[in-house]
Protein backbone atom coordinates (compact mmCIF):
# COMPACT_ATOMS: atom_id res chain seq x y z
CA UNK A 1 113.97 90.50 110.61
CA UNK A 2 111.97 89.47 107.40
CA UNK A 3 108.84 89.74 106.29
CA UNK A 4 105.97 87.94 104.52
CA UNK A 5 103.76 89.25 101.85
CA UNK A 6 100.80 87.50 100.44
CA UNK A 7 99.08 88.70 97.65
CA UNK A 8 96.05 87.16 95.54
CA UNK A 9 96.91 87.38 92.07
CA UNK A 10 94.68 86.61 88.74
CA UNK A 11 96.80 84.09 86.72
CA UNK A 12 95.61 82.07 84.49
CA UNK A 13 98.16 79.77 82.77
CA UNK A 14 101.49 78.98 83.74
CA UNK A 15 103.14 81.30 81.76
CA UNK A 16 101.40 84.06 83.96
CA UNK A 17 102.68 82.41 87.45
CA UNK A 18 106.45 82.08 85.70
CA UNK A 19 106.03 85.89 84.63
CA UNK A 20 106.17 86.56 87.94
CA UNK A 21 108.17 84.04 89.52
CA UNK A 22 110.96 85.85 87.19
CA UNK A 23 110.23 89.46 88.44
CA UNK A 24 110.54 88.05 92.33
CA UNK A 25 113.54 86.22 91.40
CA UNK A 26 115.34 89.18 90.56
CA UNK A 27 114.27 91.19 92.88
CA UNK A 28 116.76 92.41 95.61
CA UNK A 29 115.67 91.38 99.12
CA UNK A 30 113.85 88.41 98.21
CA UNK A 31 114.65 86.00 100.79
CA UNK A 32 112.27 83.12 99.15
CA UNK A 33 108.95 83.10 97.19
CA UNK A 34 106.01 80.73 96.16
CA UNK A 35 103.78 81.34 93.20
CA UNK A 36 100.91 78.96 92.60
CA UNK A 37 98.83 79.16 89.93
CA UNK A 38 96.27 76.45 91.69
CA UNK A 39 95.57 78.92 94.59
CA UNK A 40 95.96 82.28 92.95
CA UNK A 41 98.92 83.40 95.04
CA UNK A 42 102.04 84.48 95.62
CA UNK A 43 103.73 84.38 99.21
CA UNK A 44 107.04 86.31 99.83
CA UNK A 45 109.40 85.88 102.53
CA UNK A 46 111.62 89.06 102.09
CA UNK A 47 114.10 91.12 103.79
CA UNK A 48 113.55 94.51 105.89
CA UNK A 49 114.64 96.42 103.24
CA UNK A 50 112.03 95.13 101.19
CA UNK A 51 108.61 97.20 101.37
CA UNK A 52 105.42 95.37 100.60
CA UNK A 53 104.63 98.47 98.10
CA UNK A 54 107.87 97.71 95.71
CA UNK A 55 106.88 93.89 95.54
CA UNK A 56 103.42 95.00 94.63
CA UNK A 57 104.70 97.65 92.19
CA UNK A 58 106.68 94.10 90.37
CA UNK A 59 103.55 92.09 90.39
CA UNK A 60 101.23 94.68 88.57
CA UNK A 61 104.58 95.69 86.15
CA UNK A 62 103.78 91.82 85.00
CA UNK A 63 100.07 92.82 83.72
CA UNK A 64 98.83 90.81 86.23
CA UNK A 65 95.93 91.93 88.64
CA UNK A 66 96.56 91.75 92.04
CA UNK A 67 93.42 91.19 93.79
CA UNK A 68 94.58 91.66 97.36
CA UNK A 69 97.57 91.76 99.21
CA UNK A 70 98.45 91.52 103.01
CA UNK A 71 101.94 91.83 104.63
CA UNK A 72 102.56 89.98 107.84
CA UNK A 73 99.00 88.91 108.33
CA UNK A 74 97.68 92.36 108.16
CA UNK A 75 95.41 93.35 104.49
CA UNK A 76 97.72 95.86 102.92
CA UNK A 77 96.09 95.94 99.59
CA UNK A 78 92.67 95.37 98.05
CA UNK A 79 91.88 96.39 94.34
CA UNK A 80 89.00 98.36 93.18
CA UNK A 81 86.78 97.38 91.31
């Protein structure tokens, strides 16, 4: 069984979407992903041996802020302030 993540991520030029299309393209257990720098987001379909935590753990490693994150329509993640 997969899963999807969602996560609202501050991007703003398409160099920071591609940064992080590259980290989720490498990632192990990535089944498929969509980064859009229009909406702010990043949806991954991934594998069960994927844990929401690792693909948030890639995100931030980019030096992008991730706003908010949810994992099979359930909020996971929401930055402080």
């Amino acid at each position: 069984m997969s899963h999807t993540y969602k996560f609202n991520v501050a991007m703003s030029c398409g160099g920071c979407s591609g940064a992080v299309e590259r980290v989720l393209k490498k990632l192990d257990g990535v089944e498929s992903y969509n980064v859009s720098l229009e909406t702010q987001t990043a949806e991954v379909v991934a594998a069960d041996s994927l844990t929401f935590d690792t693909v948030l753990e890639k995100i931030q490693k980019t030096g992008k802020k991730v706003k908010s994150g949810e994992a099979d329509g359930e909020q996971k993640y929401t930055a402080e302030a």
